[in-house]
Protein backbone atom coordinates (compact mmCIF):
# COMPACT_ATOMS: atom_id res chain seq x y z
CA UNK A 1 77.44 132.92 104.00
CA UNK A 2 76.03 136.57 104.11
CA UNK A 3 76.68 138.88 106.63
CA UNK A 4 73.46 139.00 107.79
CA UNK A 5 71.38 135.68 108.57
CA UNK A 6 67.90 135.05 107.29
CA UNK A 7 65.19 133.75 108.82
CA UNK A 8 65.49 130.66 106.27
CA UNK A 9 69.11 130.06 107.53
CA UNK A 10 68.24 130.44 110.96
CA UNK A 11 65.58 127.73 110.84
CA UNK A 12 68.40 126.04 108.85
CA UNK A 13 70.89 126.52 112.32
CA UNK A 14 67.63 125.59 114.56
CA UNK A 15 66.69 122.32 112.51
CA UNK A 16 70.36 121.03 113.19
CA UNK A 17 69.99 122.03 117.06
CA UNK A 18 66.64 119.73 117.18
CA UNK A 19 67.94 117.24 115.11
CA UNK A 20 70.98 116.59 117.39
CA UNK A 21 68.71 116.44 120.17
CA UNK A 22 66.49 113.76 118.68
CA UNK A 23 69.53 111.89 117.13
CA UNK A 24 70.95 111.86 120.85
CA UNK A 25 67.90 111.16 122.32
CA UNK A 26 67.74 108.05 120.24
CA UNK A 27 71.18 106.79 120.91
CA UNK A 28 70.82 106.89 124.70
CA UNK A 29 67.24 104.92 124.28
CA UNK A 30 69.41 102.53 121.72
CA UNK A 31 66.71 103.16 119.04
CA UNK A 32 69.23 103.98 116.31
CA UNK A 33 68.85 100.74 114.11
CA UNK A 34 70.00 100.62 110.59
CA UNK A 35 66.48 101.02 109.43
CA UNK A 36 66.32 104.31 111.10
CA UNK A 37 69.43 105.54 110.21
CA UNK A 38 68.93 105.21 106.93
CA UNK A 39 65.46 107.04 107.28
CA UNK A 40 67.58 109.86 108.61
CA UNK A 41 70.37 109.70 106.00
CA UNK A 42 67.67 110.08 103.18
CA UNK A 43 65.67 112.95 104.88
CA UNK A 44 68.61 114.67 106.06
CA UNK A 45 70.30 115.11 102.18
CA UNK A 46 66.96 116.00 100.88
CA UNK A 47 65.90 118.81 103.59
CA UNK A 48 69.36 119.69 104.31
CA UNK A 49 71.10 119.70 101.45
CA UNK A 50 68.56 119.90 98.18
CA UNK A 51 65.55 122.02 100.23
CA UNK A 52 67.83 124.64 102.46
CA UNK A 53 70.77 124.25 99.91
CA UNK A 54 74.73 125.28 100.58
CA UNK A 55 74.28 127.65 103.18
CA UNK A 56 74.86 127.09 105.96
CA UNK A 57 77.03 124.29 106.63
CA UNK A 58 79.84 123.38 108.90
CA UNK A 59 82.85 123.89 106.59
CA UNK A 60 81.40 127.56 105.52
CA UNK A 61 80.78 128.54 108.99
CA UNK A 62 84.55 128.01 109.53
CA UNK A 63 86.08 129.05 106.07
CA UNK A 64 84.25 132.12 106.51
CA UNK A 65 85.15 132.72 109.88
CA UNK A 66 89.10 132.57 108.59
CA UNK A 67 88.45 134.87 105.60
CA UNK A 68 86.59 137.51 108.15
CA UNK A 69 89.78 136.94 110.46
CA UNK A 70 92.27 136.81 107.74
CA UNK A 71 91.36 138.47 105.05
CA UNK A 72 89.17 141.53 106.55
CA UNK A 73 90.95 141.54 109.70
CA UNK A 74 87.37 141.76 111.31
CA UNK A 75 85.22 139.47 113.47
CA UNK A 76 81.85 139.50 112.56
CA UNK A 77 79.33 138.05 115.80
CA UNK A 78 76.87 136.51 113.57
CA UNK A 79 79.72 134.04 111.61
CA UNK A 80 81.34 133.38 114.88
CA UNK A 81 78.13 132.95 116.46
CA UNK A 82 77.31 130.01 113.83
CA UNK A 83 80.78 128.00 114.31
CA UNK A 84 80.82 128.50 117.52
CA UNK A 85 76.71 126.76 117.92
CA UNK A 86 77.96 124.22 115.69
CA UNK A 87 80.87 123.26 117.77
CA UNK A 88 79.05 123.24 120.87
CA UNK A 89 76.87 120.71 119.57
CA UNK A 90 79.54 118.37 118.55
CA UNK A 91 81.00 119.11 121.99
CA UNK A 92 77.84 118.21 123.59
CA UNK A 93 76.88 115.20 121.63
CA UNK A 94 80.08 113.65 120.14
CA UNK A 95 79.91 114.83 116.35
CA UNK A 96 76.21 114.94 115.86
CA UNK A 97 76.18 117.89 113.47
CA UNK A 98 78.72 116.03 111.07
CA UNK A 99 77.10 112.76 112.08
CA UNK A 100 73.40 114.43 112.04
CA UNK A 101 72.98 117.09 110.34
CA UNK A 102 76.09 118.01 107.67
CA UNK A 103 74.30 117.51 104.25
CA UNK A 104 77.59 116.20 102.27
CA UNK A 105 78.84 114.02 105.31
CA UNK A 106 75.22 112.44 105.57
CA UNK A 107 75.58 112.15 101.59
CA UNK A 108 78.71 109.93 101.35
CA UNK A 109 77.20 108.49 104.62
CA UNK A 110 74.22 107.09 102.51
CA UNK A 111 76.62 105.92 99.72
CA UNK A 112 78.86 103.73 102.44
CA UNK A 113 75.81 101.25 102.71
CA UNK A 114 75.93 100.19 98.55
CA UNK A 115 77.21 96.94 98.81
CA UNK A 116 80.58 96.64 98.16
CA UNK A 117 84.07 95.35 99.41
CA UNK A 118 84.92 97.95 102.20
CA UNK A 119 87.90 99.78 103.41
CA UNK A 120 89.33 101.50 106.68
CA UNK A 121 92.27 103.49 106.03
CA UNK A 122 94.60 104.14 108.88
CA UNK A 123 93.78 107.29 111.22
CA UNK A 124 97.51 108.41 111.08
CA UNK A 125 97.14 108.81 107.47
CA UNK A 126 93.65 110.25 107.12
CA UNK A 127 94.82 112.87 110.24
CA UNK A 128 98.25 113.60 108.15
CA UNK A 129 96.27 114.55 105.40
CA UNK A 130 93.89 116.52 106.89
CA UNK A 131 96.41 118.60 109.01
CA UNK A 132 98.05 119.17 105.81
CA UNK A 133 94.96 120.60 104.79
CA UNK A 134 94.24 122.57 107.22
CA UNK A 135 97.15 124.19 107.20
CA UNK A 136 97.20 124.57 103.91
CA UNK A 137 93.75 126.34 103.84
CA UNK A 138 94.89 128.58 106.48
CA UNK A 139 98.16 129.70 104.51
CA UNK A 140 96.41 130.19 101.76
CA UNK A 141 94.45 132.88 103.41
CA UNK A 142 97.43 134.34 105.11
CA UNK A 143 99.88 134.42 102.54
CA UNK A 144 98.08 134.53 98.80
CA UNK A 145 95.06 135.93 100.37
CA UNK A 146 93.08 133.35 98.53
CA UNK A 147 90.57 130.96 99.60
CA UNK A 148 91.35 128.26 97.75
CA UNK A 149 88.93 125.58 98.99
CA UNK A 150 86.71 127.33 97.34
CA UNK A 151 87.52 125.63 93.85
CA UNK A 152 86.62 121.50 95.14
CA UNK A 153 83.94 123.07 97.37
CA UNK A 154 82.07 119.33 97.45
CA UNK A 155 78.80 121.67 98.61
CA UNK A 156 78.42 123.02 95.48
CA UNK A 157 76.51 119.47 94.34
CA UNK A 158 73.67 120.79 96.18
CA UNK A 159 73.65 124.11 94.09
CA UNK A 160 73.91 122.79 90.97
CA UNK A 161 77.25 124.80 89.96
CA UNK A 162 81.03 125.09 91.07
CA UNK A 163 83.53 127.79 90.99
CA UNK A 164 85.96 128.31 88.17
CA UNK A 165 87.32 126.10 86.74
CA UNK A 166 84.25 123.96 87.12
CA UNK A 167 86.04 120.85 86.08
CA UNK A 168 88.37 120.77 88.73
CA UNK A 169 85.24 120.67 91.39
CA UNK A 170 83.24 118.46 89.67
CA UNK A 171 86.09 116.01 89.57
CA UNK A 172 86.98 116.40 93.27
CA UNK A 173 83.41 116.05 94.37
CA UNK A 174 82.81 112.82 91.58
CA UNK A 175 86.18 111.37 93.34
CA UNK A 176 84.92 111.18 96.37
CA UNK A 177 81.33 110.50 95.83
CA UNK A 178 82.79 107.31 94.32
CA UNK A 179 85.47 106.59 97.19
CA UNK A 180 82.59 106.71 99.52
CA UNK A 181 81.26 103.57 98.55
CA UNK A 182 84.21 102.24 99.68
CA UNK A 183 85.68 104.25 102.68
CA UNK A 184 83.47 105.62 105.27
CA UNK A 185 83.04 109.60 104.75
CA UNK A 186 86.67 109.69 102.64
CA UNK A 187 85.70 113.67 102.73
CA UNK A 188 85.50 114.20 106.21
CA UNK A 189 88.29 112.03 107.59
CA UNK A 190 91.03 112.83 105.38
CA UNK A 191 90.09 116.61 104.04
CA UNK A 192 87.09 118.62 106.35
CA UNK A 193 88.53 121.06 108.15
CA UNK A 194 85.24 121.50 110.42
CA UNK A 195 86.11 117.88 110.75
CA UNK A 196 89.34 118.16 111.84
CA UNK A 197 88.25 121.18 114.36
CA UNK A 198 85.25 118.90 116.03
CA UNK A 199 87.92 116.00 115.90
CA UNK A 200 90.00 117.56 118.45
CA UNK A 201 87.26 118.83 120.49
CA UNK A 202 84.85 115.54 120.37
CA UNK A 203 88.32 114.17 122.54
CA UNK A 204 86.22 115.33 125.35
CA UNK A 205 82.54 115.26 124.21
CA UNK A 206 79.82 115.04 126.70
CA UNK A 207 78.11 112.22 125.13
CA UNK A 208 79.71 109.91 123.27
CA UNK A 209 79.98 105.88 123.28
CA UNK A 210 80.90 104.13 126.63
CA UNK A 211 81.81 100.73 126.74
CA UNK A 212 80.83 98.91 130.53
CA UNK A 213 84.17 96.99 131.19
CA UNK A 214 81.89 94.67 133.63
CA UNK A 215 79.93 93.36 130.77
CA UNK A 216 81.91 93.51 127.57
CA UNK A 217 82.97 90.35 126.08
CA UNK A 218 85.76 91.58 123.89
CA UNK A 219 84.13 90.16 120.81
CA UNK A 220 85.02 92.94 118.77
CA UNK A 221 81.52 92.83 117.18
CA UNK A 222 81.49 96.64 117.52
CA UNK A 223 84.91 97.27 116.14
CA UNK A 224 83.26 95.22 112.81
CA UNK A 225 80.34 97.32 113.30
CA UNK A 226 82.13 100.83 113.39
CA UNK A 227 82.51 102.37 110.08
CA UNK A 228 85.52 103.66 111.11
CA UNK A 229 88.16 103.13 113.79
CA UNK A 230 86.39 105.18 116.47
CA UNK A 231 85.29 101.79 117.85
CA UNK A 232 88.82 99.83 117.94
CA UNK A 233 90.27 103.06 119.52
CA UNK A 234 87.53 103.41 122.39
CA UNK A 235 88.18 99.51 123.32
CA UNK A 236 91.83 100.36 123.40
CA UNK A 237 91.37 103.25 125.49
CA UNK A 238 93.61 105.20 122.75
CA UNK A 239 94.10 109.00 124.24
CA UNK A 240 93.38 109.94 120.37
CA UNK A 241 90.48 108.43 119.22
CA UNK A 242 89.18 108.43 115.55
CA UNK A 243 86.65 109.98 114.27
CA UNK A 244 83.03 108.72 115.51
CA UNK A 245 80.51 110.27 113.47
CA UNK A 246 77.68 108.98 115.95
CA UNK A 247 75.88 106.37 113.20
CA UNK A 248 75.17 103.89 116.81
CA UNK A 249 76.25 101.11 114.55
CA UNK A 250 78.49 99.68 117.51
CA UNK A 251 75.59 99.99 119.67
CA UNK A 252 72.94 98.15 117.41
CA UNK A 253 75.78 95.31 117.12
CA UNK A 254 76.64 94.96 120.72
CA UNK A 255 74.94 91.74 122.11
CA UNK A 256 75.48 91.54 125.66
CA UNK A 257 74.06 95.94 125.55
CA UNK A 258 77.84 96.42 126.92
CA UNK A 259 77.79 99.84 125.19
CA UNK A 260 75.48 103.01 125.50
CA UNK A 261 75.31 106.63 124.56
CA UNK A 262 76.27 108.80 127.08
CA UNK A 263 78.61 110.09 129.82
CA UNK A 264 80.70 107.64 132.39
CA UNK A 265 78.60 106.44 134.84
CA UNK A 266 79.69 102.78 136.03
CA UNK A 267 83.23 101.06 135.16
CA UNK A 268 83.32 101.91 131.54
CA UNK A 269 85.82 103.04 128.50
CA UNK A 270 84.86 106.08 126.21
């Protein structure tokens, strides 16, 4: 990301403000369907990933906020200004710029709904992973001074190219292209580290999905629903909660409208 934003990347940044607004504005009315969802998927990898490109996105506003820390020993406002909008959103509306607006999550997103025989890996092992490499990224940085991410960089599909060797990131990003027909958004639960950043601070998101313990039939139709495990952790009231990547499938499947989009407001679980 350069130094200094353009106005193209700042409509980029403003887009993925907007579109968090609208996504959330839909999820509170319950007008997420499937059908509109996918409407979203499409037009969000096209405009935000093959129209405005790599830059920005959500792992680069962090990676380069480590290499300004790390490897210039420097702080430069405008990269710590992006992260720091991007994380706001999440904290606002839980995970809508992964959920939303991230062109590769909304990519692997759009490949979960081919048909095919689906898989939900367990949250301790996608978190182990991913705190693995995290850490890893950030050694990397401290102690070979070397940003290795930089050579799977699953972004680069939407320039066309990959970093030396290009082999090695065009078979990353082919793995898990294909893995995402099977596992819900295998990049972002078990390797992101924006993901794993938002992760811990979506614990306490603003808006997010609340269950009304008054109504709920504990049919588990929105566990089935979920993607992911968000939905079985939320109805177990789990302290750590898994990723929800705000697709209001457990909404859409609710029948008895025992869950909405929002804060706490009667006898409820989030």
């Amino acid at each position: 990301m350069p130094v200094q934003m353009n106005p193209w990347m700042i409509s980029k940044i403003v887009l993925w403000v907007l579109i968090a607004i609208v996504s959330t504005s839909f999820l509170r009315k319950n007008k997420v369907t499937s059908k509109v969802r996918n409407y979203f998927l499409v037009g969000g990898v096209i405009i935000f990933g093959f129209i405005y490109g790599v830059e920005p996105n959500p792992v680069s506003s962090l990676r380069n906020l480590l290499k300004n820390v790390f490897l210039q020993q420097r702080l430069l406002p405008a990269i710590l200004l992006v992260f720091v909008i991007l994380l706001l959103v999440s904290w606002w509306s839980n995970k809508s710029i992964c959920g939303w607006g991230c062109q590769f999550g909304l990519l692997q997103d759009l490949l979960y709904r081919v048909p095919s025989r689906k898989r939900k890996p367990p949250i301790r092992l996608s978190q182990i992973i991913r705190l693995f490499f995290f850490v890893g990224l950030i050694l990397g940085l401290v102690v070979w001074k070397i940003d290795w991410l930089a050579f799977i960089d699953p972004f680069g599909i939407f320039r066309w190219s990959f970093s030396q060797p290009v082999i090695l990131g065009m078979s990353f990003v082919s793995a898990v292209l294909i893995l995402s027909v099977f596992i819900y958004r295998p990049w972002c639960h078990f390797f992101c580290p924006f993901g794993f950043i938002s992760w811990i601070v979506e614990q306490k998101s603003l808006n997010k999905p609340v269950i009304n313990l008054e109504t709920c039939k504990q049919c588990q139709l929105c566990v089935k629903a979920c993607p992911g495990n968000a939905m079985e952790d939320i109805l177990h009231n789990k302290r750590w909660r898994s990723d929800c990547f705000a697709c209001g499938a457990c909404i859409e499947a609710c029948r008895f409208d025992s869950i909405h989009w929002g804060r706490k407001s009667f006898s409820s679980r989030s």
